[in-house]
Structures are given as structure tokens and as C-alpha cells.
Protein backbone atom coordinates (compact mmCIF):
# COMPACT_ATOMS: atom_id res chain seq x y z
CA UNK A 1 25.44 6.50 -14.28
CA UNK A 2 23.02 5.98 -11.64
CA UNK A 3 20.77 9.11 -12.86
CA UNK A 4 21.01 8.55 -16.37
CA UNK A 5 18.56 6.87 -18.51
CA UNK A 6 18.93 3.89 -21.18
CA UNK A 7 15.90 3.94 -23.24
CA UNK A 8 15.00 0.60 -25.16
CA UNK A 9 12.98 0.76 -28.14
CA UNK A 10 11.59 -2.32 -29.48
CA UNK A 11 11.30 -2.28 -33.19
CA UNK A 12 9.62 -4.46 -36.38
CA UNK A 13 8.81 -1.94 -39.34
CA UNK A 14 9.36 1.53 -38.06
CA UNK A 15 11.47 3.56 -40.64
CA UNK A 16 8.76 5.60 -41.05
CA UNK A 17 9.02 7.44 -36.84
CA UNK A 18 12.58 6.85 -36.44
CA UNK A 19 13.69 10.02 -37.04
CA UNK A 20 11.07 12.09 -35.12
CA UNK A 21 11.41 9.44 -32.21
CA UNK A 22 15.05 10.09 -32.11
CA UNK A 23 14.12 13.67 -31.75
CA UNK A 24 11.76 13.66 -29.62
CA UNK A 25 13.33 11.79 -26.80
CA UNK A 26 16.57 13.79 -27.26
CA UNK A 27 14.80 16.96 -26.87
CA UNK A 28 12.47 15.75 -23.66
CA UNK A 29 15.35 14.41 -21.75
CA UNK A 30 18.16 16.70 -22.44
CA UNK A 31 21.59 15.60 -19.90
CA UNK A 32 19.36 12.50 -18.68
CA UNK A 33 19.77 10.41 -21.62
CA UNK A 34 22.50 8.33 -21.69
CA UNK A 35 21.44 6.22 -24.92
CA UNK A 36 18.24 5.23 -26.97
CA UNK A 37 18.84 1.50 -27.53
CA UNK A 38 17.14 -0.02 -30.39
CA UNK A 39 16.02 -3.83 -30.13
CA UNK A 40 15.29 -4.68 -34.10
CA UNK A 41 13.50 -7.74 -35.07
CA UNK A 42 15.55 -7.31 -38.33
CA UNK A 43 13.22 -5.01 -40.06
CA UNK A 44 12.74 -5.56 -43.74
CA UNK A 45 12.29 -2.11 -44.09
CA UNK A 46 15.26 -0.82 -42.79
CA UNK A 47 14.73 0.13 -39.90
CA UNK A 48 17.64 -0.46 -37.79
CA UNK A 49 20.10 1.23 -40.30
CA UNK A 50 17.91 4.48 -40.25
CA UNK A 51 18.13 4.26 -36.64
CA UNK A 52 22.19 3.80 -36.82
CA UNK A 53 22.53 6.73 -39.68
CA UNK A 54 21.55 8.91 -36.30
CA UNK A 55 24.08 7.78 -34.17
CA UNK A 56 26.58 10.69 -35.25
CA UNK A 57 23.92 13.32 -33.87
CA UNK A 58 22.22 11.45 -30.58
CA UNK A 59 23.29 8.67 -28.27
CA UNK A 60 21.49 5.76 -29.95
CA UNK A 61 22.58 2.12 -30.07
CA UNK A 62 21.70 -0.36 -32.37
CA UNK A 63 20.71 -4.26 -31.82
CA UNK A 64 19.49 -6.19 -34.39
CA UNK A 65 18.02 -9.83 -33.45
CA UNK A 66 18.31 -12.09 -36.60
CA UNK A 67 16.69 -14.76 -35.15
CA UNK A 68 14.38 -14.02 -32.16
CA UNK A 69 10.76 -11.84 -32.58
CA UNK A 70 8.49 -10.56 -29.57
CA UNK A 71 8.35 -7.39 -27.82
CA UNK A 72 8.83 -8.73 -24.41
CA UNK A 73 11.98 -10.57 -25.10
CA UNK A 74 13.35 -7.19 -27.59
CA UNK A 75 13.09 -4.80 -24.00
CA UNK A 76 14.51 -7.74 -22.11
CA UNK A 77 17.35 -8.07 -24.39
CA UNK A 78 17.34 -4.46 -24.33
CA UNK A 79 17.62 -4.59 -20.50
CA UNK A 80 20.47 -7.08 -20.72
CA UNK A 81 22.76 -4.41 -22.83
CA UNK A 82 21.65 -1.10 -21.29
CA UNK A 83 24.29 1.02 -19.31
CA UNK A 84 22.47 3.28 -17.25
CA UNK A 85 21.27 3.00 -13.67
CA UNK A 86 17.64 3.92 -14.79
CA UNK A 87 16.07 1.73 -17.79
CA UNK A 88 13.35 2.36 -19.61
CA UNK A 89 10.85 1.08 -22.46
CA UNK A 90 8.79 3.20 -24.86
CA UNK A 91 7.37 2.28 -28.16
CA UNK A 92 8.29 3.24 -31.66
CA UNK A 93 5.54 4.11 -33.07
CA UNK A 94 4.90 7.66 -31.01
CA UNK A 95 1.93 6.08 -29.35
CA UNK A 96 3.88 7.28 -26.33
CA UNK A 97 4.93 10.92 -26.46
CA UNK A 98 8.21 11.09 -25.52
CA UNK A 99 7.15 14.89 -23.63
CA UNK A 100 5.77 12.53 -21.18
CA UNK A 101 9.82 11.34 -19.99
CA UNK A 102 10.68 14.17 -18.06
CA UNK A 103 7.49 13.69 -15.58
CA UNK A 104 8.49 9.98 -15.44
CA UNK A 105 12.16 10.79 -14.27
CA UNK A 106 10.74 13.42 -11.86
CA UNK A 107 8.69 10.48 -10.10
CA UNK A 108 12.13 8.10 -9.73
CA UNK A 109 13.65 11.64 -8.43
CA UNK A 110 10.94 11.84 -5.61
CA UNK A 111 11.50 8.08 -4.74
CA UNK A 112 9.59 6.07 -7.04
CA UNK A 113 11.36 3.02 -8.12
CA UNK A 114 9.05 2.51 -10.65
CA UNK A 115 7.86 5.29 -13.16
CA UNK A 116 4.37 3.87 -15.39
CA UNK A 117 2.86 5.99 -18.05
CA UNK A 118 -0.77 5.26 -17.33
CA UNK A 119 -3.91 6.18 -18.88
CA UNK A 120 -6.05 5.65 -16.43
CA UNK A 121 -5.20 7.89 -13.62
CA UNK A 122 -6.83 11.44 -13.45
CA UNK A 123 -5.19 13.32 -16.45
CA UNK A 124 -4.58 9.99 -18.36
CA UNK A 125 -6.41 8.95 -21.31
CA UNK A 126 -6.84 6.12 -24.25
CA UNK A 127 -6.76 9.40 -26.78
CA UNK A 128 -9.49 8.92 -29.93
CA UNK A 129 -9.94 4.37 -28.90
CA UNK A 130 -13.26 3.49 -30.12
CA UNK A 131 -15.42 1.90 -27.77
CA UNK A 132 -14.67 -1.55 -28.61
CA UNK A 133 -10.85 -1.15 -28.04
CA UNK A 134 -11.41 0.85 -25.11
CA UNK A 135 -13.49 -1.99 -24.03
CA UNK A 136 -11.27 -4.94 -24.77
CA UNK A 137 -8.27 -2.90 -22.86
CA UNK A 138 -10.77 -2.32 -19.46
CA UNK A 139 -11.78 -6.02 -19.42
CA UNK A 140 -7.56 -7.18 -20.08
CA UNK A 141 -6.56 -5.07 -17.19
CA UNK A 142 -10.08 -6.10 -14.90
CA UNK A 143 -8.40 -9.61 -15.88
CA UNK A 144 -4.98 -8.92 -14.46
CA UNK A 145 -6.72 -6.99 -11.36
CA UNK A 146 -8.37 -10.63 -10.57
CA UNK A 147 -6.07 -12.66 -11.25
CA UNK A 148 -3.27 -10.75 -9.87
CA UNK A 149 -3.68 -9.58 -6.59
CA UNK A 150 -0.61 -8.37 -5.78
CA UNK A 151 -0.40 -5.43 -8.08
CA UNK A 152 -3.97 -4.55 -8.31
CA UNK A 153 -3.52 -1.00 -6.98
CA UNK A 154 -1.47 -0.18 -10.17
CA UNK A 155 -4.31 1.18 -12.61
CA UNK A 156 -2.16 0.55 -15.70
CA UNK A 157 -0.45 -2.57 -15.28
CA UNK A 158 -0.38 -3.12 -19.46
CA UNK A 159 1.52 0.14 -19.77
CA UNK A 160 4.10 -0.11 -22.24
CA UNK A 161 5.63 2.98 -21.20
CA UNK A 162 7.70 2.67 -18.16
CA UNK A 163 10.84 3.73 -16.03
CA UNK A 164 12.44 1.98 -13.26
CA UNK A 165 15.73 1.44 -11.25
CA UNK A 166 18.06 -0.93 -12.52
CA UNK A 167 18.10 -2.78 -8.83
CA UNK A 168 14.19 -3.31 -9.60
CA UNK A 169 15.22 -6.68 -11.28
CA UNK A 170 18.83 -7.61 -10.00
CA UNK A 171 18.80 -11.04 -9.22
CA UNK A 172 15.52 -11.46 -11.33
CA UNK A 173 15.26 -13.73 -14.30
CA UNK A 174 12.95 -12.17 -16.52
CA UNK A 175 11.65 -14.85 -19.44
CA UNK A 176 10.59 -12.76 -21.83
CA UNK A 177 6.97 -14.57 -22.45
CA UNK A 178 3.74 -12.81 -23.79
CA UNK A 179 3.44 -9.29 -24.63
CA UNK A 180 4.04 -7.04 -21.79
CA UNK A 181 7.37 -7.67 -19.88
CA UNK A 182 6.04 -4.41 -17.42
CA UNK A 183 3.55 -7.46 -15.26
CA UNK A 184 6.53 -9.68 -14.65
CA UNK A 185 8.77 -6.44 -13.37
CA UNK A 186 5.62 -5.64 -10.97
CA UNK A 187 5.20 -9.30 -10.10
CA UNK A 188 8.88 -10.26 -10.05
CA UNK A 189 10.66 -7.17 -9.26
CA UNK A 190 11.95 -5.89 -5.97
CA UNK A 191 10.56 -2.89 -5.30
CA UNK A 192 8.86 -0.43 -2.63
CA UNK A 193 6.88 2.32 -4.36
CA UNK A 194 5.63 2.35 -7.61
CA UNK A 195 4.11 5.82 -9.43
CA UNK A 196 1.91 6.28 -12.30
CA UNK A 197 2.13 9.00 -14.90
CA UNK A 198 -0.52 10.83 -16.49
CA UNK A 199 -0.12 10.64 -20.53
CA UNK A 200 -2.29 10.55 -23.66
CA UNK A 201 -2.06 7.55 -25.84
CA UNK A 202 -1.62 8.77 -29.15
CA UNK A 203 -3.00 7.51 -32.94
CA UNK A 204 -0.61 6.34 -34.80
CA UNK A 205 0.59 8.19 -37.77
CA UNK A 206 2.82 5.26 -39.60
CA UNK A 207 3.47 2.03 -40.22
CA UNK A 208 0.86 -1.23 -38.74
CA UNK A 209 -0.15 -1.89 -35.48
CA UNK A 210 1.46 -4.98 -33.94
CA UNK A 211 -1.30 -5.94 -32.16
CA UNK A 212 -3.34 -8.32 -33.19
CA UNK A 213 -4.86 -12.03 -31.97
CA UNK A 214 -1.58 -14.01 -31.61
CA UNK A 215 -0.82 -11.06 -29.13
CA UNK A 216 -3.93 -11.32 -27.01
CA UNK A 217 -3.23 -15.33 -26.78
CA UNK A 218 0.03 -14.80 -25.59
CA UNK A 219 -1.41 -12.30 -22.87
CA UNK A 220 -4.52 -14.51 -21.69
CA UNK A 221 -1.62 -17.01 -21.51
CA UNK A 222 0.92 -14.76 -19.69
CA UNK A 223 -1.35 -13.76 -16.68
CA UNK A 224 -2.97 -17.04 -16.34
CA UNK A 225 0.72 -18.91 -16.24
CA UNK A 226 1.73 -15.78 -13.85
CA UNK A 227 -1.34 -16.52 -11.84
CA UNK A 228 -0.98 -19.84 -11.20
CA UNK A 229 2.57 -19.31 -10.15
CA UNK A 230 1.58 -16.78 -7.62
CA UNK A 231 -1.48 -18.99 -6.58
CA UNK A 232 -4.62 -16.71 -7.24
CA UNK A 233 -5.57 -19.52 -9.15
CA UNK A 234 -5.70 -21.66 -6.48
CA UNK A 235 -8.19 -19.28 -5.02
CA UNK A 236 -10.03 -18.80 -7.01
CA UNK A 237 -10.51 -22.57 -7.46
CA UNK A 238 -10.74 -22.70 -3.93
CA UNK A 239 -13.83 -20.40 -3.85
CA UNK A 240 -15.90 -22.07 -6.76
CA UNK A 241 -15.86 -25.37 -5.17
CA UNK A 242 -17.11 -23.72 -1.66
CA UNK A 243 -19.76 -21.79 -4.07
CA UNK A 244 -20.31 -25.59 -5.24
CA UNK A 245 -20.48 -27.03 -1.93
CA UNK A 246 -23.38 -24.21 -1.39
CA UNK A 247 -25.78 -25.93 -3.21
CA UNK A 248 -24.97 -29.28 -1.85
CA UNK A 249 -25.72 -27.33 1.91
CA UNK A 250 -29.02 -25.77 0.34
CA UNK A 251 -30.23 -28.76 -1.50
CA UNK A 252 -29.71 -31.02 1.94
CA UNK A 253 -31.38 -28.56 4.18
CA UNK A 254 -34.28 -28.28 2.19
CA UNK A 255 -34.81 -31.68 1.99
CA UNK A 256 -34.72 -32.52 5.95
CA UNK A 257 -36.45 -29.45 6.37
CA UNK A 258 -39.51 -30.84 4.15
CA UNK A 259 -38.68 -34.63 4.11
CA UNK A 260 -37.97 -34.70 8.49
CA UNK A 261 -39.28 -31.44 9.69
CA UNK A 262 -42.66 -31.29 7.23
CA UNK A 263 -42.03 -27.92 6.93
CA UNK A 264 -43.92 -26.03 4.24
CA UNK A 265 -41.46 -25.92 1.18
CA UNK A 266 -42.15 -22.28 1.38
CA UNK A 267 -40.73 -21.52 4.82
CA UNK A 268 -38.40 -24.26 4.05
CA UNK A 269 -36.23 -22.79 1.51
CA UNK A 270 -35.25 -19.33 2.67
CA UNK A 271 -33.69 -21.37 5.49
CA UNK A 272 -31.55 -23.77 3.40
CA UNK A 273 -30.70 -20.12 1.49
CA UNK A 274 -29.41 -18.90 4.48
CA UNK A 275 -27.97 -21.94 6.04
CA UNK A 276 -26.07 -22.50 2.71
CA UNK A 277 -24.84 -18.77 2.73
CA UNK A 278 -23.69 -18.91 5.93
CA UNK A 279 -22.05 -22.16 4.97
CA UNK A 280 -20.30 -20.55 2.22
CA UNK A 281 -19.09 -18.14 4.11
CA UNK A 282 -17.70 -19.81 6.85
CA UNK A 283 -15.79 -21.77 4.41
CA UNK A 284 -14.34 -19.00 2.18
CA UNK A 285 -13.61 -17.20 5.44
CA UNK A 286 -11.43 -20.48 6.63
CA UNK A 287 -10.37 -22.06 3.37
CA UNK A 288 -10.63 -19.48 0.17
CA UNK A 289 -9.09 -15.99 2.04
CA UNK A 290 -7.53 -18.01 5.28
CA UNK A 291 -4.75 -15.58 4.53
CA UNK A 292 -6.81 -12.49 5.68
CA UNK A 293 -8.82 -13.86 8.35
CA UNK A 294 -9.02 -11.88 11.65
CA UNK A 295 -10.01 -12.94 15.21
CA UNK A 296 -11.90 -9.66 15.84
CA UNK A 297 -15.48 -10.75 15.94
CA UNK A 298 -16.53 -7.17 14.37
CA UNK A 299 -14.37 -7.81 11.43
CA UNK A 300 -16.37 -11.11 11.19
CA UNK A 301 -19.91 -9.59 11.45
CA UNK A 302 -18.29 -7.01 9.07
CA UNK A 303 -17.20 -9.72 6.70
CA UNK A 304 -20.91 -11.19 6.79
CA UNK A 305 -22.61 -8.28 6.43
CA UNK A 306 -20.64 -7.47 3.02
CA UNK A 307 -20.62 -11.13 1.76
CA UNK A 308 -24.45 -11.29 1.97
CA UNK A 309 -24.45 -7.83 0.51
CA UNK A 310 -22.49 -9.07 -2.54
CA UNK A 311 -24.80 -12.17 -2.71
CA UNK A 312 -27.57 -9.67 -3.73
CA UNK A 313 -25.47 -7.91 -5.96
CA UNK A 314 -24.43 -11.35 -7.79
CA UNK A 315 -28.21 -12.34 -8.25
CA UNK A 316 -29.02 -9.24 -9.80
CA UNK A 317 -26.28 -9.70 -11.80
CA UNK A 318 -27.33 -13.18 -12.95
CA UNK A 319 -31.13 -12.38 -13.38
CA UNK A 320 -30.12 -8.95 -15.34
CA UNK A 321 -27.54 -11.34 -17.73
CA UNK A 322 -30.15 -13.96 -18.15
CA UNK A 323 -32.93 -11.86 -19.04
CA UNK A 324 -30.54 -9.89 -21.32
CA UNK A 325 -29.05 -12.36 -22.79
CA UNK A 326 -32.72 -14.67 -23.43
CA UNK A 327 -35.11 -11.83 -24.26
CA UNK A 328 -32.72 -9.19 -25.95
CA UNK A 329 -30.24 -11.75 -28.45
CA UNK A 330 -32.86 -15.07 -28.25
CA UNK A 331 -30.69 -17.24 -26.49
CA UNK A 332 -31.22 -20.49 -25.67
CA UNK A 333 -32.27 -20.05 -21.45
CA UNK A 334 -30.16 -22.44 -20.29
CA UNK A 335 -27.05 -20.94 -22.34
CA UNK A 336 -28.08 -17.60 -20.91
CA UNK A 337 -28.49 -18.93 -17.30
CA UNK A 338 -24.97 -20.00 -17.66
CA UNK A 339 -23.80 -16.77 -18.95
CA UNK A 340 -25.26 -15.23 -15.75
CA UNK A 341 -24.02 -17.97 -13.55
CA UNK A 342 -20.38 -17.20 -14.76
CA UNK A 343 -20.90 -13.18 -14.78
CA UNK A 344 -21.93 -13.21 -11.15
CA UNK A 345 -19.30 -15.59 -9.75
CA UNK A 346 -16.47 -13.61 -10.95
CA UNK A 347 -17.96 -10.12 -9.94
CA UNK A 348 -18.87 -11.85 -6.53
CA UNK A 349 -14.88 -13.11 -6.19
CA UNK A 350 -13.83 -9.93 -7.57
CA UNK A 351 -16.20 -8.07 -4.79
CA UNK A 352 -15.20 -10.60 -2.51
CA UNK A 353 -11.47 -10.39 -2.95
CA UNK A 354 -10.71 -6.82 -3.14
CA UNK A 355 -13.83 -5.88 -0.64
CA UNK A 356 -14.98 -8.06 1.96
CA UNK A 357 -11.40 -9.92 2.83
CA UNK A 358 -9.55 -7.06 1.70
């Protein structure tokens, strides 16, 4: 059973692409599939006994959950009851092509232990998304990158279409919580080597999407709960109080400067700039990223170098967001400083975290 594949297919409303689903699969994964498990939220529309009425033909399984809704918790159930030494999760709604399987197995056959459908890898794509959509789904998984560090070099990590090894989450309790159960496999799993898939998202032919604002709650909720267990928020917390310490360093400096020194205000405050950069790096170099500091005093100079480097880049950002946001949509300036305040800290942490203390 080790090489044989229980796919889980979480349902709610999706009479309409059972039977080409059912197909589908069959067809892609000829002696591979050991059963196509459906997880029904107890479909009004009957749903799960469609999907039974084909279980005479193809190796499909039926759950139906009276009592319990979510798509996480359907694939974990689904995980729970599944027989085969690979498990796997694709949607109903043909979003996923099932043609895409076979590729997915090949990548557990070359030693993956994970298998991820992804759209953005070379050959992937989001299909006919319009740009807001496409938009929303860059900034969720720019979100996950940040707040996630550990699984940042997946470039799908909101994949709903997936593979992996059953031993990927032995011993792993899985809760079920928020919308996509693949982040807590990446996060919580034990694994070695994880491969992404090329694949086309497809447009939906029947029945409603299931996404909607409850959804993205429960996901801005999932990976903020996920990273404060894995302490990324912590860092991040870490870092805006050093950034906030920063202007404590600059605002002191200037005043000795001109107050002690009587140095011309002029002269006077590129040296608290400096004094409080250096400050601020120092501390993020000690405190913030103390995980990845190195004694090598050319990884230091290194370090500076790119952490003054991304200072410039974060005050164009703000100035660009400020005037952007005050000349182009009237906004109040202070509201609009703000906006650029924000903007550049979390590109500068972003920058920070994945370049200078990489």
C-alpha cells in the first residue's frame, strides 16, 4: 500500500463535477489509485449519494459529516480514514485538473515527500484570475512568506492541491483550523524535501465558489496563531521596538549634538541619522536575528552594507506611499505618512529577514 494513493475530496454542493471528477482522476492515475475518498459536509444537493452511485465502477469512498463544516477539518478527517501510504487532497470543483496527478506521484517517486501543485513556479499559472484576485492571492502568500519563515522557499504554500507520504504527519496532531490544512503539514510535518508542480488553475464550470470573507478571517487568523507559535511574531515585535528605539538614539544625539556640542543643526542631524542606524543595527544584529549572527567580521560589514542599503529602499518606499497616497486619493498627510511608515517597515523586515540575516 505504500505506493498507492488515497485521494480526499472535500465536498459542500458539488453534484454538478462529481461524475467528471470521478473520471478524471481514475483515468490520470490508472493502478496508483487506491480510493477517491469523499469528505461531505452533508450536501443538500446530493452530493455524497452521486458520489456513492459510482462506487460500483471506481474505488470511491463515501463520508458524510452531519455535524462538522470546514475544508481543513473534511481532508483531515479524510486523512484519519485513508488507507494508502501516499494521501492526497484535491478539490471538487475541477479547479485542479486531475491530469496534473501523475506529475505529482512522479515527484514522491524521485524522493519528494511532499508533492504541491503550484502556480507559481515556471509553467504554473492562476489561469483567466482578474487582477484583483490575482492580487489578493500574491499579498496572502507574501503574508505567509513573512510571517512564516520556515517554509518560505515553497512558492505555493496555499496550494490546495497536494501529495505527500503518510509518515509526513505520524505523530502529528493536525487541528483542523482555518482554510488550508497544506501550512500546518509544511509547518508541522516531518519531512526532508518538498517539490512543487507546475499546473493551471482552472475556472470553474459549476456550482459556487466557497470562498468568501469568513474564509479569509479564518486564514489571517490561521497564520498569525501559526506564527506566534513558531515565534516570527516575536521577531518581528522584536524589530519594531529596535526601529522604535531608533528614534529615541536620533532624537538624543541631535540634541547633545546642538544643545552640548553647538553644532549647526545641519551637520548635526546626518550624524544622529547615522548614529541611530548604526544603533539599530547593532541591536537587530544582537536581539531581532541573534539566531543568524556570525563572528566573521566580513559577514558583519556585509550585514551593514545591506541594512543601510534597505534603509534607502524603505524611505523611498515611504516618501513614494505618502506622496501617493496625499496627492493621488487626497488623504489626510498624516494618515498617508502612516500608510508609508507601515509599508516601509514591513518591506524593510521582509528585506531584512530573507536578505541581510539570511
Amino acid at each position: 500500500m505504500e505506493s498507492k494513493l488515497s485521494l480526499i475530496v472535500p465536498t459542500y454542493n458539488e453534484a454538478a463535477n462529481v461524475e467528471a471528477l470521478v473520471s478524471r482522476i481514475s483515468q490520470s492515475t490508472g493502478g496508483r489509485l487506491l480510493e477517491i475518498l469523499f469528505v461531505d459536509d452533508d450536501s443538500p444537493d446530493g452530493t455524497a449519494s452521486l458520489a456513492e452511485s459510482f462506487s460500483d465502477r471506481y474505488p470511491v469512498r463515501v463520508i458524510v459529516r452531519k455535524e462538522k463544516r470546514g475544508l481543513a477539518s473534511a481532508v483531515i478527517d479524510g486523512i484519519k480514514e485513508a488507507r494508502a501510504g501516499i494521501v492526497g487532497a484535491i478539490n471538487a470543483d475541477l479547479q485542479h485538473p486531475p491530469e496534473a496527478i501523475p506529475a505529482l506521484l512522479h515527484a514522491l517517486d524521485d524522493g519528494a515527500d511532499i508533492a504541491i501543485g503550484s502556480r507559481y513556479i515556471p509553467g504554473g499559472s492562476c489561469g483567466d484570475w482578474t487582477l484583483t484576485r490575482r492580487i489578493i492571492s500574491r499579498v496572502a502568500t507574501v503574508l505567509v512568506h513573512i510571517l512564516l519563515p520556515s517554509i518560505r522557499r515553497v512558492k505555493d504554500p496555499m496550494s490546495g492541491f497536494y501529495l505527500f507520504r503518510r509518515q509526513v504527519i505520524e505523530n502529528v496532531s493536525l487541528n483542523g483550523t482555518g482554510f488550508k490544512i497544506l501550512l500546518e503539514v509544511l509547518l508541522n510535518g516531518i519531512y526532508r524535501q518538498v517539490a512543487e508542480v507546475p499546473y493551471t488553475f482552472n475556472t470553474r464550470r459549476f456550482g459556487r465558489s466557497k470562498l468568501g470573507l469568513r474564509q479569509s478571517f479564518e486564514y489571517l487568523l490561521q497564520i498569525i496563531k501559526y506564527s506566534a507559535q513558531k515565534g516570527e511574531f516575536l521577531t518581528f515585535f522584536k524589530f519594531s521596538l529596535v526601529g522604535a528605539s531608533g528614534v529615541f538614539v536620533n532624537m538624543a544625539v541631535l540634541w547633545l549634538l546642538t544643545h552640548y556640542c553647538n553644532v549647526f543643526y545641519m551637520f548635526a542631524a546626518p550624524i544622529a541619522i547615522a548614529t541611530a542606524s548604526f544603533s539599530n543595527f547593532v541591536l537587530n544584529d544582537r536581539v531581532t536575528f541573534f539566531d543568524r549572527r556570525s563572528s566573521s567580521p566580513k559577514i558583519f560589514f556585509q550585514r551593514l552594507f545591506k541594512f543601510n542599503l534597505v534603509g534607502v529602499i524603505g524611505a523611498g518606499i515611504n516618501m513614494s506611499v505618502l506622496y501617493l497616497l496625499t496627492a493621488g486619493l487626497n488623504m489626510h498627510l498624516m494618515l498617508s505618512n502612516l500608510a508609508g511608515i507601515g509599508s516601509a517597515t514591513l518591506l524593510r523586515y521582509l528585506l531584512h529577514a530573507f536578505w541581510t540575516w539570511r
